[in-house]
C-alpha atoms as a PDB file:
ATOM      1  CA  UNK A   1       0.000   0.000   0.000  1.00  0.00           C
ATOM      2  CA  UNK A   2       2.644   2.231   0.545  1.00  0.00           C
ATOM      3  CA  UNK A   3       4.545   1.472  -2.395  1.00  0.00           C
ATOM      4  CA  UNK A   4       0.660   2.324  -4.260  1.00  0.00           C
ATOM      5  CA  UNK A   5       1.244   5.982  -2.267  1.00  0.00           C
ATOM      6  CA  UNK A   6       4.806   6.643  -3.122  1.00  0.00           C
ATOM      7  CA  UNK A   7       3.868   5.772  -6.834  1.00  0.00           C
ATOM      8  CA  UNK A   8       0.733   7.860  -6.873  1.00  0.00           C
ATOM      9  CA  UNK A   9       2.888  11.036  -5.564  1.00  0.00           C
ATOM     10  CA  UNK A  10       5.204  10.823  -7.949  1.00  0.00           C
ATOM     11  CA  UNK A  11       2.929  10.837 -10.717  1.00  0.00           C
ATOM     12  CA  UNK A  12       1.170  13.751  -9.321  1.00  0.00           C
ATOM     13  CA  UNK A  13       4.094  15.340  -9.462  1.00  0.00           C
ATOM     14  CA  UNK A  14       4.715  17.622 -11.726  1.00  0.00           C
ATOM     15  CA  UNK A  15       1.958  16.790 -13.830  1.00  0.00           C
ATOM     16  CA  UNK A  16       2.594  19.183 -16.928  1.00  0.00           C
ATOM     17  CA  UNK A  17       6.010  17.264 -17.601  1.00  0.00           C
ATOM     18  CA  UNK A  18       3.642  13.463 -16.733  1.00  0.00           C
ATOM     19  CA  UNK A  19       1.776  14.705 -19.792  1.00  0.00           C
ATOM     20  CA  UNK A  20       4.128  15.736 -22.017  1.00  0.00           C
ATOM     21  CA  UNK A  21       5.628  12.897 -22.139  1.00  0.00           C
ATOM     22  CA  UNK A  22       2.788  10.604 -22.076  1.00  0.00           C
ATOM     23  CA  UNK A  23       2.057  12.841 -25.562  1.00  0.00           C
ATOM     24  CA  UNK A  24       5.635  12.820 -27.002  1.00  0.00           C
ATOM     25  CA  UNK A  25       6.145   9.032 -26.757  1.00  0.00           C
ATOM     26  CA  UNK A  26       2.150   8.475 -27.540  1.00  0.00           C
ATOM     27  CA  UNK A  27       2.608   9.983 -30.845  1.00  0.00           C
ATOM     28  CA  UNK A  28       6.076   8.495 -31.580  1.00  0.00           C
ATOM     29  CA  UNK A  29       4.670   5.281 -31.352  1.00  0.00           C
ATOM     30  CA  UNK A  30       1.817   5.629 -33.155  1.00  0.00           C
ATOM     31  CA  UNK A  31       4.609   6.995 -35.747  1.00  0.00           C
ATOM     32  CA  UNK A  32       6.022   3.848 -35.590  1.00  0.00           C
ATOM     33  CA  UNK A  33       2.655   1.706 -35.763  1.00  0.00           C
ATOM     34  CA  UNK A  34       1.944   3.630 -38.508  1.00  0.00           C
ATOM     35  CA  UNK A  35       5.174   2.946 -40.295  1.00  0.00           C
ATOM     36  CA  UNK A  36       4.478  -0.786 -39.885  1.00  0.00           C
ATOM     37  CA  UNK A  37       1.338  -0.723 -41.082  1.00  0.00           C
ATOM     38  CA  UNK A  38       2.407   0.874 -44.288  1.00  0.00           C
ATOM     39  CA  UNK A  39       5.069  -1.007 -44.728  1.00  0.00           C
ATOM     40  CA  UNK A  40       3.234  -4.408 -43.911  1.00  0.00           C
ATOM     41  CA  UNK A  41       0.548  -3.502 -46.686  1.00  0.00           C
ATOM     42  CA  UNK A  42       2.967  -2.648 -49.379  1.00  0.00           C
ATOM     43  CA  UNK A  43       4.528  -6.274 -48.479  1.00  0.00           C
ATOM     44  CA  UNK A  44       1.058  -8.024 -48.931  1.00  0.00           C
ATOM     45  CA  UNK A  45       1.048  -5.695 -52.277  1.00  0.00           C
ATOM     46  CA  UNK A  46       4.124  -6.964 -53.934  1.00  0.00           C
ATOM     47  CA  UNK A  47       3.767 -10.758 -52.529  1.00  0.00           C
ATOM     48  CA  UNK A  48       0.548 -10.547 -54.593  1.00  0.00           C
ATOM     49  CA  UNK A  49       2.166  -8.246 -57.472  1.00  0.00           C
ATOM     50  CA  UNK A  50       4.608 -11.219 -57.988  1.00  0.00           C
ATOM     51  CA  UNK A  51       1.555 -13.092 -59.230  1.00  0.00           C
ATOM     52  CA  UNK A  52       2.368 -11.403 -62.469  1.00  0.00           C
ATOM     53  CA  UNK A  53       4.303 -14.316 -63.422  1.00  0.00           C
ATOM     54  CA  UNK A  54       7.428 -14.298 -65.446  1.00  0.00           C
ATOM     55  CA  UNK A  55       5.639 -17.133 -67.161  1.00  0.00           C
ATOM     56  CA  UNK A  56       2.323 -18.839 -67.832  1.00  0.00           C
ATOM     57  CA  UNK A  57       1.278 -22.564 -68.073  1.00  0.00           C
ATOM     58  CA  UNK A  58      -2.223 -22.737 -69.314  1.00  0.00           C
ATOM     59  CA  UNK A  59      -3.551 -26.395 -68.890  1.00  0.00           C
ATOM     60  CA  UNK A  60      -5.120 -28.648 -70.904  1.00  0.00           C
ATOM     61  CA  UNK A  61      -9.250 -28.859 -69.523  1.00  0.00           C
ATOM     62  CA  UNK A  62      -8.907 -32.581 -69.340  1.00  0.00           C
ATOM     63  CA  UNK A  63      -6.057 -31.853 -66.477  1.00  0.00           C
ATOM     64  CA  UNK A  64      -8.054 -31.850 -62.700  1.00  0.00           C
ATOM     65  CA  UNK A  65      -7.098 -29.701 -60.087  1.00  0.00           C
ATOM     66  CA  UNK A  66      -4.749 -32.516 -58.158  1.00  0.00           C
ATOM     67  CA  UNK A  67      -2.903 -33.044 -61.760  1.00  0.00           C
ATOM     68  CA  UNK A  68      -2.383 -29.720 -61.621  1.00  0.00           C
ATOM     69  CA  UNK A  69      -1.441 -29.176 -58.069  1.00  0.00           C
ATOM     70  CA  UNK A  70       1.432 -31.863 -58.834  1.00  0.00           C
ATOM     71  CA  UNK A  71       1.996 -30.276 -61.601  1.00  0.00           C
ATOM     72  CA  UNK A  72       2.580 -27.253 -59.838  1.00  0.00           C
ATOM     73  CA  UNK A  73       5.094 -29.059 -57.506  1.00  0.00           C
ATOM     74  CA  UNK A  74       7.035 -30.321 -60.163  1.00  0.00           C
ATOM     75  CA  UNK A  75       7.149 -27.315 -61.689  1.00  0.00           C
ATOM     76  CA  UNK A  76       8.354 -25.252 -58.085  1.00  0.00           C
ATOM     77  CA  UNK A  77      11.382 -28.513 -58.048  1.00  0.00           C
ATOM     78  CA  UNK A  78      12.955 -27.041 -61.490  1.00  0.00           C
ATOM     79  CA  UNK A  79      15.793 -24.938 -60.901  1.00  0.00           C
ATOM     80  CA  UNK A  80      15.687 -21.181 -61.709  1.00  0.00           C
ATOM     81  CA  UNK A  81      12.116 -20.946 -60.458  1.00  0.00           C
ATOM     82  CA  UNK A  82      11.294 -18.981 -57.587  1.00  0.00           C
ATOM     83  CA  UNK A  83       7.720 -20.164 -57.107  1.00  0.00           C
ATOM     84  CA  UNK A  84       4.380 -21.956 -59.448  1.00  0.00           C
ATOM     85  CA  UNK A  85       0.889 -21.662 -58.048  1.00  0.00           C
ATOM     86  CA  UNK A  86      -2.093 -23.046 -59.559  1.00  0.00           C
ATOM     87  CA  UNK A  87      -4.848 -20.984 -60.619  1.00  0.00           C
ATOM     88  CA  UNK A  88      -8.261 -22.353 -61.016  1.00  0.00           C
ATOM     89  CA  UNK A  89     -10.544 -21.213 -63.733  1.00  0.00           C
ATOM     90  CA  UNK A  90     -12.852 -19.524 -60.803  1.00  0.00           C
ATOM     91  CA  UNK A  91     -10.040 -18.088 -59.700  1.00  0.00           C
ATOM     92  CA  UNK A  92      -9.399 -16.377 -62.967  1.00  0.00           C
ATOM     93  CA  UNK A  93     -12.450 -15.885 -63.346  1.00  0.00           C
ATOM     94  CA  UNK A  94     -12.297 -13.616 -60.262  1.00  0.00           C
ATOM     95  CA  UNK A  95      -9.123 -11.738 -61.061  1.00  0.00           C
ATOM     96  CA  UNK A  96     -10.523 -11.011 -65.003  1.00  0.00           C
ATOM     97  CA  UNK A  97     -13.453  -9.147 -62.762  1.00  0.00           C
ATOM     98  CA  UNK A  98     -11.080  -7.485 -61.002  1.00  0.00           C
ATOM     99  CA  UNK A  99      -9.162  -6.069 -63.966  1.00  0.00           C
ATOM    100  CA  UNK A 100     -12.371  -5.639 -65.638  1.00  0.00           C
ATOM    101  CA  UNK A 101     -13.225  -2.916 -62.245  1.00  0.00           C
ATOM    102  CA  UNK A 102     -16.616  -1.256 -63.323  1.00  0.00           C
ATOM    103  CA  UNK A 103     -16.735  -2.873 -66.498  1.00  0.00           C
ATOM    104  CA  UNK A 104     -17.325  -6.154 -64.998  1.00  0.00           C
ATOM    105  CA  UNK A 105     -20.661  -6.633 -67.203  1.00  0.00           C
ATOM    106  CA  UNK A 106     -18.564  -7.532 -70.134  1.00  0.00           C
ATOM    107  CA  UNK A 107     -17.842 -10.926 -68.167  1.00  0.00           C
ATOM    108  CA  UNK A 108     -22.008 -11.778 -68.067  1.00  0.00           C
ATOM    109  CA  UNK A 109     -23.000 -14.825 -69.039  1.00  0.00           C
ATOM    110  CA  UNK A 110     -19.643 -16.445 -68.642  1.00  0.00           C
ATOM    111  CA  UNK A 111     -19.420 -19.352 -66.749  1.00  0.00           C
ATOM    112  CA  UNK A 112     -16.122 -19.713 -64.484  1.00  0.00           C
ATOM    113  CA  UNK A 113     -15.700 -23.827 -65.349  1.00  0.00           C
ATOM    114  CA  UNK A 114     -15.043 -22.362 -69.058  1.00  0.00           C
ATOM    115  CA  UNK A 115     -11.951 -20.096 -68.297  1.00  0.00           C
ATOM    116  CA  UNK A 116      -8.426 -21.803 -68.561  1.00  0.00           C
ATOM    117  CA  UNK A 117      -6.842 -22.974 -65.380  1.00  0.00           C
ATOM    118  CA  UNK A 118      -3.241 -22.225 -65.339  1.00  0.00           C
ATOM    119  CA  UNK A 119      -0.098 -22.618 -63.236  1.00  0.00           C
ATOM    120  CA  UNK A 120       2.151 -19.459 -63.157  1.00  0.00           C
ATOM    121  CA  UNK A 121       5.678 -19.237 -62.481  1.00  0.00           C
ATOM    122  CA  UNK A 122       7.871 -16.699 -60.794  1.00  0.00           C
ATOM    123  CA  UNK A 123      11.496 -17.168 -62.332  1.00  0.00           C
ATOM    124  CA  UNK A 124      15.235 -16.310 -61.596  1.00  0.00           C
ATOM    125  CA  UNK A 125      16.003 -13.316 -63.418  1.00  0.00           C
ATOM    126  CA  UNK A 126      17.856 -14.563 -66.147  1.00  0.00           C
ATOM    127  CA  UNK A 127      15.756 -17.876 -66.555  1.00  0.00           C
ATOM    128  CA  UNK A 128      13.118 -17.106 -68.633  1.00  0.00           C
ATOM    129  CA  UNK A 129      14.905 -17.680 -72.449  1.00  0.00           C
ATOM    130  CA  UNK A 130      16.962 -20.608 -71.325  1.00  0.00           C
ATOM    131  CA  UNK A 131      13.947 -22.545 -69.087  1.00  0.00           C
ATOM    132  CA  UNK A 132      12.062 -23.748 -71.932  1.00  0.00           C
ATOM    133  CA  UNK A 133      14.838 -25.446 -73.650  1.00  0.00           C
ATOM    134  CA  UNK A 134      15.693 -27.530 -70.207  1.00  0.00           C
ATOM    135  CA  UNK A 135      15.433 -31.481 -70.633  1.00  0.00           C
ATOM    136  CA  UNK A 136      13.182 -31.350 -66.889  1.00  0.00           C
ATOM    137  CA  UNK A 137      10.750 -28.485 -68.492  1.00  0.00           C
ATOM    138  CA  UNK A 138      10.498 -30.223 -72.068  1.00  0.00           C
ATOM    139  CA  UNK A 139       9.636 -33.935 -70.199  1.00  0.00           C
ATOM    140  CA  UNK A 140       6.918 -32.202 -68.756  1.00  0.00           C
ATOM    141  CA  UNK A 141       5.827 -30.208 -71.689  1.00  0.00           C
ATOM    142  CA  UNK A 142       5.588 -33.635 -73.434  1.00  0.00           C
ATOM    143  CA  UNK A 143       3.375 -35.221 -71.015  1.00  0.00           C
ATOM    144  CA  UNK A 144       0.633 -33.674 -72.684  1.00  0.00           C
ATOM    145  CA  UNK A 145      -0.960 -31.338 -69.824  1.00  0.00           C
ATOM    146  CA  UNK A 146       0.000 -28.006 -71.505  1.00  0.00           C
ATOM    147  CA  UNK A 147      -2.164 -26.207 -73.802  1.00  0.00           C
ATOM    148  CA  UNK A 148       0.027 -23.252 -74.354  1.00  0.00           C
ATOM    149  CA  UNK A 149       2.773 -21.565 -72.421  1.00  0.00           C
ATOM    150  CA  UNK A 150       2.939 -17.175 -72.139  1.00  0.00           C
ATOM    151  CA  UNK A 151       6.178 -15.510 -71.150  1.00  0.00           C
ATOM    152  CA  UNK A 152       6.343 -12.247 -70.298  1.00  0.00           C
ATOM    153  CA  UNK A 153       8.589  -9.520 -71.047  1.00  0.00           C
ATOM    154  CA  UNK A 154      11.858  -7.973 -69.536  1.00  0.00           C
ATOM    155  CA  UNK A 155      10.054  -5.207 -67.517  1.00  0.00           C
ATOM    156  CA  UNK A 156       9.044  -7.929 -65.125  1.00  0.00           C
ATOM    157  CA  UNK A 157      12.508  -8.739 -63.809  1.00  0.00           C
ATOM    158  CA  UNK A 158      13.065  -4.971 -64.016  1.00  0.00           C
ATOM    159  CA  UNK A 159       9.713  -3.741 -61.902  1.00  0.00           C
ATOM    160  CA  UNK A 160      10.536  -6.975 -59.138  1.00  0.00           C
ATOM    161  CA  UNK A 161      14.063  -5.920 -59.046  1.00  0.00           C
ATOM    162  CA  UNK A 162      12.932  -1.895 -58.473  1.00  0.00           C
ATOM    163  CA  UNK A 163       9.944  -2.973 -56.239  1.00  0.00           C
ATOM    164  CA  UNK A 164      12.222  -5.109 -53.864  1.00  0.00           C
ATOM    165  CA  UNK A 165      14.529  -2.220 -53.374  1.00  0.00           C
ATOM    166  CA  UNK A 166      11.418  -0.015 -52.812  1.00  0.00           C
ATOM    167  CA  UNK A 167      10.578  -3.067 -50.327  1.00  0.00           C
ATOM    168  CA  UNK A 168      13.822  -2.743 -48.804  1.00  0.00           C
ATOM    169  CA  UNK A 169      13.588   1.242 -47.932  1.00  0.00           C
ATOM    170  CA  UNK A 170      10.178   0.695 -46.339  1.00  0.00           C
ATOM    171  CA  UNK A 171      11.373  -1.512 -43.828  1.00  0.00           C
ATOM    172  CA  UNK A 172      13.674   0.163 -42.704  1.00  0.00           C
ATOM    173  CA  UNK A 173      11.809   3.164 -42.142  1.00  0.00           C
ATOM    174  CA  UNK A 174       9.792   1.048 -40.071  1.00  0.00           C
ATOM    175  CA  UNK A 175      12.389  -0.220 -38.415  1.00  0.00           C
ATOM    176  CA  UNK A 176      14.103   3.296 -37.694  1.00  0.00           C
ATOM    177  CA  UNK A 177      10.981   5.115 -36.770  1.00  0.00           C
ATOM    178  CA  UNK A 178      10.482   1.955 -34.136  1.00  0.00           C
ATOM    179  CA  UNK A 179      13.829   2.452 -32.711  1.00  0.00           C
ATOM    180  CA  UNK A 180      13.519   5.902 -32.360  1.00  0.00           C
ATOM    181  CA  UNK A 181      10.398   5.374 -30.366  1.00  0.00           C
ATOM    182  CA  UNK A 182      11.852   2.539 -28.439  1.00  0.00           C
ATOM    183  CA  UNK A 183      14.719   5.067 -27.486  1.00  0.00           C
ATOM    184  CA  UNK A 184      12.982   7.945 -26.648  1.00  0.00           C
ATOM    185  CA  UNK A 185      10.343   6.359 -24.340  1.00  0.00           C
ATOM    186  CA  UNK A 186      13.164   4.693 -22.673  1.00  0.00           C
ATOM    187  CA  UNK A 187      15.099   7.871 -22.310  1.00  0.00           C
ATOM    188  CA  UNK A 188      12.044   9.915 -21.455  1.00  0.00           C
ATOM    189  CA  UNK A 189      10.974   7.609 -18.529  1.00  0.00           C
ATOM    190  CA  UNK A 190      14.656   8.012 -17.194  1.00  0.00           C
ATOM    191  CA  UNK A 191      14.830  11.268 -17.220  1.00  0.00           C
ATOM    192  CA  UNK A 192      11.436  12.083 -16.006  1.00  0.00           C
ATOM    193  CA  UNK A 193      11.565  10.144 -13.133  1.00  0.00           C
ATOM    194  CA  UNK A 194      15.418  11.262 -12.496  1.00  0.00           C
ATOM    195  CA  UNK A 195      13.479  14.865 -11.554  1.00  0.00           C
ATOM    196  CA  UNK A 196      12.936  13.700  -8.152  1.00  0.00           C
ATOM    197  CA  UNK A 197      16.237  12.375  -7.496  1.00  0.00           C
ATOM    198  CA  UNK A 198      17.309  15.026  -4.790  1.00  0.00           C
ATOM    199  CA  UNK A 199      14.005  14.252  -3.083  1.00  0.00           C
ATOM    200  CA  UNK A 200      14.834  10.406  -3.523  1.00  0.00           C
ATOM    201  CA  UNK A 201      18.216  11.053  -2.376  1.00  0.00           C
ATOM    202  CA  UNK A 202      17.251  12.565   0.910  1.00  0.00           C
ATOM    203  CA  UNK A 203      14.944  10.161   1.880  1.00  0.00           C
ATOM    204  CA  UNK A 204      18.013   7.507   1.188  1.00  0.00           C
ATOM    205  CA  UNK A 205      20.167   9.060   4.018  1.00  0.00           C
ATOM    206  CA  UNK A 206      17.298   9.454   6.013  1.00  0.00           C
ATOM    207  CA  UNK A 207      17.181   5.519   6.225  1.00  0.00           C
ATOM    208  CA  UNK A 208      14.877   4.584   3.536  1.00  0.00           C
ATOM    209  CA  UNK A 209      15.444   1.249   2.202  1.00  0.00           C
ATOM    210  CA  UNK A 210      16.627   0.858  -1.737  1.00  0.00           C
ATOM    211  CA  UNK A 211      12.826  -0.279  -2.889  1.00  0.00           C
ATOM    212  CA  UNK A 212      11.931   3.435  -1.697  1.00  0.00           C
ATOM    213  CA  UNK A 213      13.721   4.627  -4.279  1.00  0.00           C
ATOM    214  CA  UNK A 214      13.683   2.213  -7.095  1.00  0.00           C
ATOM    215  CA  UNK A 215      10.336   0.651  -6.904  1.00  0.00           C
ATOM    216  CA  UNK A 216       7.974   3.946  -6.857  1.00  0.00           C
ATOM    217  CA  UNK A 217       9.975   5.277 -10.028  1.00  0.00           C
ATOM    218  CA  UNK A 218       9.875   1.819 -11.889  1.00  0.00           C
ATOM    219  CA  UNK A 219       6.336   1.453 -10.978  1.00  0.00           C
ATOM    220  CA  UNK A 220       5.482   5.073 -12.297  1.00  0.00           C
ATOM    221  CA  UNK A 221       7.262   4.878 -15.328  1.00  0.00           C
ATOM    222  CA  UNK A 222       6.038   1.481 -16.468  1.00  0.00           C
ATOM    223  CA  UNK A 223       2.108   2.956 -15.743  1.00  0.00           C
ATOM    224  CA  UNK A 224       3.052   6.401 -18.025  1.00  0.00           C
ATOM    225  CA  UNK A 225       4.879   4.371 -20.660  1.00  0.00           C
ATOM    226  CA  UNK A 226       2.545   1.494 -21.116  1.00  0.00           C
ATOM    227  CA  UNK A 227      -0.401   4.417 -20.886  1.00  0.00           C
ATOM    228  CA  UNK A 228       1.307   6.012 -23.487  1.00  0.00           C
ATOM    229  CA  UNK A 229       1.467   2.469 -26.228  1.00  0.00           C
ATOM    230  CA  UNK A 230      -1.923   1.746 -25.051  1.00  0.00           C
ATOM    231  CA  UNK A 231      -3.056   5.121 -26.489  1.00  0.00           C
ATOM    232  CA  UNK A 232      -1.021   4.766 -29.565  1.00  0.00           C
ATOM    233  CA  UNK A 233      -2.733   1.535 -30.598  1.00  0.00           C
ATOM    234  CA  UNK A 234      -6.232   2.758 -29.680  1.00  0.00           C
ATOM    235  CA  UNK A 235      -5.391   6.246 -31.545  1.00  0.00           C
ATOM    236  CA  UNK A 236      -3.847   3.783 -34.725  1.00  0.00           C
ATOM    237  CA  UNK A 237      -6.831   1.843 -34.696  1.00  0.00           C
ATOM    238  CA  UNK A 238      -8.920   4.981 -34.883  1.00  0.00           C
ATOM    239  CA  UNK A 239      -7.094   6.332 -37.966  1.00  0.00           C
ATOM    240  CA  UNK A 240      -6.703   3.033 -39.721  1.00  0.00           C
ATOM    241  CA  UNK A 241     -10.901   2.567 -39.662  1.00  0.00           C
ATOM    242  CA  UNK A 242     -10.942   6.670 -40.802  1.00  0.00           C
ATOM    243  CA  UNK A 243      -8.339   6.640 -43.152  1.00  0.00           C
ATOM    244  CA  UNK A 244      -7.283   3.643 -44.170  1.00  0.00           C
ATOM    245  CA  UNK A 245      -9.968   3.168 -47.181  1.00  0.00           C
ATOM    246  CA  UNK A 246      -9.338   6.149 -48.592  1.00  0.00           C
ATOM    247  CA  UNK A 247      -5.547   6.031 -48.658  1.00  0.00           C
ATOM    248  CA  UNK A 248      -6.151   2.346 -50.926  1.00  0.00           C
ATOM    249  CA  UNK A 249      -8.477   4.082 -53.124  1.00  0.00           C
ATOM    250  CA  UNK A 250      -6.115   6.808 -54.154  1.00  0.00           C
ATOM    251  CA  UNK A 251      -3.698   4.363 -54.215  1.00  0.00           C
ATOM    252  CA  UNK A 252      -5.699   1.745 -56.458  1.00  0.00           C
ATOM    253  CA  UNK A 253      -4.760   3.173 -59.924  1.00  0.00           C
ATOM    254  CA  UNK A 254      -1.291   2.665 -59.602  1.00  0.00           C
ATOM    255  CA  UNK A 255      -1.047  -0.511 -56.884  1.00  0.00           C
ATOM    256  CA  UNK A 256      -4.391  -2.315 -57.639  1.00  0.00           C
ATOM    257  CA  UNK A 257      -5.367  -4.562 -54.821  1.00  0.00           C
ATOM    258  CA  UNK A 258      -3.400  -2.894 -52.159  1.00  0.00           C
ATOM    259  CA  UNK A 259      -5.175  -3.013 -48.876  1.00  0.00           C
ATOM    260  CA  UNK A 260      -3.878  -1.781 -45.355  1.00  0.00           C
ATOM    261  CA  UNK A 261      -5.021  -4.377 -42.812  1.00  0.00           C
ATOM    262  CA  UNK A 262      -5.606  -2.739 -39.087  1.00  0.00           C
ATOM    263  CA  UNK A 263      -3.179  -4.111 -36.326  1.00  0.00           C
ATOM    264  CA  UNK A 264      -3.474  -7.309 -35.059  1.00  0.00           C
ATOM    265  CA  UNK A 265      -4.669  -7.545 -31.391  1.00  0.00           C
ATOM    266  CA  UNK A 266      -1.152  -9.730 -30.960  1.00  0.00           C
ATOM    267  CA  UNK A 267       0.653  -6.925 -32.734  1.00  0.00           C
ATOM    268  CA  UNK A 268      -0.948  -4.353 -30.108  1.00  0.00           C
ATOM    269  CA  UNK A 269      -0.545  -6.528 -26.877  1.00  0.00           C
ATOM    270  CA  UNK A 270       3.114  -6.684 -27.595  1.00  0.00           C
ATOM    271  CA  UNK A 271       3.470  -2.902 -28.189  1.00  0.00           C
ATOM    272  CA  UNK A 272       2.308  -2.464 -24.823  1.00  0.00           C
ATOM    273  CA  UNK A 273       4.241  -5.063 -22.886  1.00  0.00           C
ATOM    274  CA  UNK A 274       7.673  -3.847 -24.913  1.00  0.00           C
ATOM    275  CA  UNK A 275       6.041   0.011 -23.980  1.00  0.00           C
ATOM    276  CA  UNK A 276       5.528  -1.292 -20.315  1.00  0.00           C
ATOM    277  CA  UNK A 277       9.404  -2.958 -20.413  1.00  0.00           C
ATOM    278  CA  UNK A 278      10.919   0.613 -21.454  1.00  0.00           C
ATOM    279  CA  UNK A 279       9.154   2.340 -19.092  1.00  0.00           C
ATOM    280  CA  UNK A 280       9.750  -0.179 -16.273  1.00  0.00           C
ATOM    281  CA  UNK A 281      13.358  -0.321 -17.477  1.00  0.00           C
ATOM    282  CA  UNK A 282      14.037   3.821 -17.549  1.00  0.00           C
ATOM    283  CA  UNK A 283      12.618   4.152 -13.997  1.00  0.00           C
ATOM    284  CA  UNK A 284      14.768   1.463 -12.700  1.00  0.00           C
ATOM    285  CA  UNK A 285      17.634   3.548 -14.495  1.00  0.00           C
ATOM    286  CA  UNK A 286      16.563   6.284 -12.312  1.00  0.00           C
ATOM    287  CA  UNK A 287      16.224   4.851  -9.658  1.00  0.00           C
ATOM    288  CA  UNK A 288      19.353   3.702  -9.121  1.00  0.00           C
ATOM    289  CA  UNK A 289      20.999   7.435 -10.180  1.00  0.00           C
ATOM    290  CA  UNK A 290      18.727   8.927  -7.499  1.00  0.00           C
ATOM    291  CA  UNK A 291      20.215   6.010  -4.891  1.00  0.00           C
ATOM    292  CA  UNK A 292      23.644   7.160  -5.664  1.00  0.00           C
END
């Protein structure tokens, strides 16, 4: 209970500088959410971007959807390529509509069992002119299953090669806006709760035990700092639902499909325990300076 007081009277005092830097690390870490959402959705983007095959398989319609899937896996076990998922003729079906965005009548009265199913490849740059003359990718163009075979052209190891970089720089953004949050709500609980060191210091020679002076600070600082990433998630969560729609409208002519997903309740538990850590980890910091 008395630990409850001494914790309770710090935070009351000096409440302007409590607040101001319950603000300053609330809004760095929504920063930092922020950042991570952003660069979490353009991730999603360009995992589904690389859909966009280097190259094509369409299948005979004779070939059933576990052919294929084997197929597929055979396909993945050739060297040079990356990746071959199967796409099934509703599938297709379903991404024609979605090209076809507000023209999607033009697709009425076409059944989805009559599209071609298809198994698309994502190749090694450099692959693509040498892969079809392989002994392994000629055995299985003989076994009949093919109907014809697209490749694409040399923007698409170009645009993977300039979106991977653009990739790169977004996570670390994230990362460095995260650090710098992590740092400054660490420093800012030390040196907020350092203010009363004099105070602390005086009650040390007096007798007081070293939990006087450590435990009230830790305690204090782990309540403002964990406040502080419990307000940044709420406050992200609030601008993802007002914003985040718009932002992947404006963004759909030029990244169709991308979508920012909200934060995941795991993904917002942990950015309050690592919020409470700092905070519990500065006011032990200051603790101890005030018990020297």
């Amino acid at each position: 209970m008395a630990l409850l007081r001494r914790t309770i009277a710090m935070l009351g005092e000096q409440r302007r500088l409590t607040v101001w830097t319950l603000l300053v690390s609330t809004a760095l870490i929504t920063v930092a959410l922020l950042a991570h959402l952003g660069a979490n959705a353009f991730a999603q983007w360009q995992r589904a971007y690389h859909r966009g095959a280097s190259m094509v398989v369409y299948l005979q319609p004779a070939v059933d959807q576990a052919a294929a899937t084997k197929l597929a896996a055979d396909l993945t076990a050739l060297a040079g390529v990356e990746r071959a998922e199967y796409v099934s003729p509703q599938e297709s079906e379903s991404r024609l509509r979605r090209a076809l965005s507000g023209s999607e009548q033009l697709l009425d009265g076409i059944e989805p069992s009559t599209m071609p199913a298809s198994i698309e490849l994502v190749l090694e740059p450099g692959i693509r002119d040498v892969i079809e003359v392989s002994a392994p990718f000629r055995a299985l163009r003989a076994s009949g299953q093919f109907e014809d075979v697209e490749v694409s052209g040399e923007w698409s190891d170009q645009t993977s090669t300039t979106l991977n970089i653009i990739g790169l720089v977004a996570r670390t953004i994230k990362y460095g806006f995260v650090a710098i949050a992590a740092l400054v709500v660490l420093f800012a609980a030390r040196m907020r709760w350092e203010r009363g060191a004099p105070m602390l210091a005086v009650a040390r020679l007096l007798g007081a035990g070293p939990g006087y002076t450590r435990l009230p600070a830790a305690l204090a600082s782990l309540i403002v700092s964990a406040g502080a990433a419990a307000l940044a998630v709420a406050l992200t969560w609030l601008l993802h639902n007002q914003f985040a729609t718009a932002v992947s409208a404006r963004l759909a002519s030029s990244m169709v499909g991308m979508t920012i997903a909200p934060l995941e309740r795991e993904q917002a538990l942990l950015t309050i325990a690592v919020g409470a850590g700092l905070g519990l980890l500065g006011g032990l910091l200051a603790g101890d300076r005030a018990r020297r």
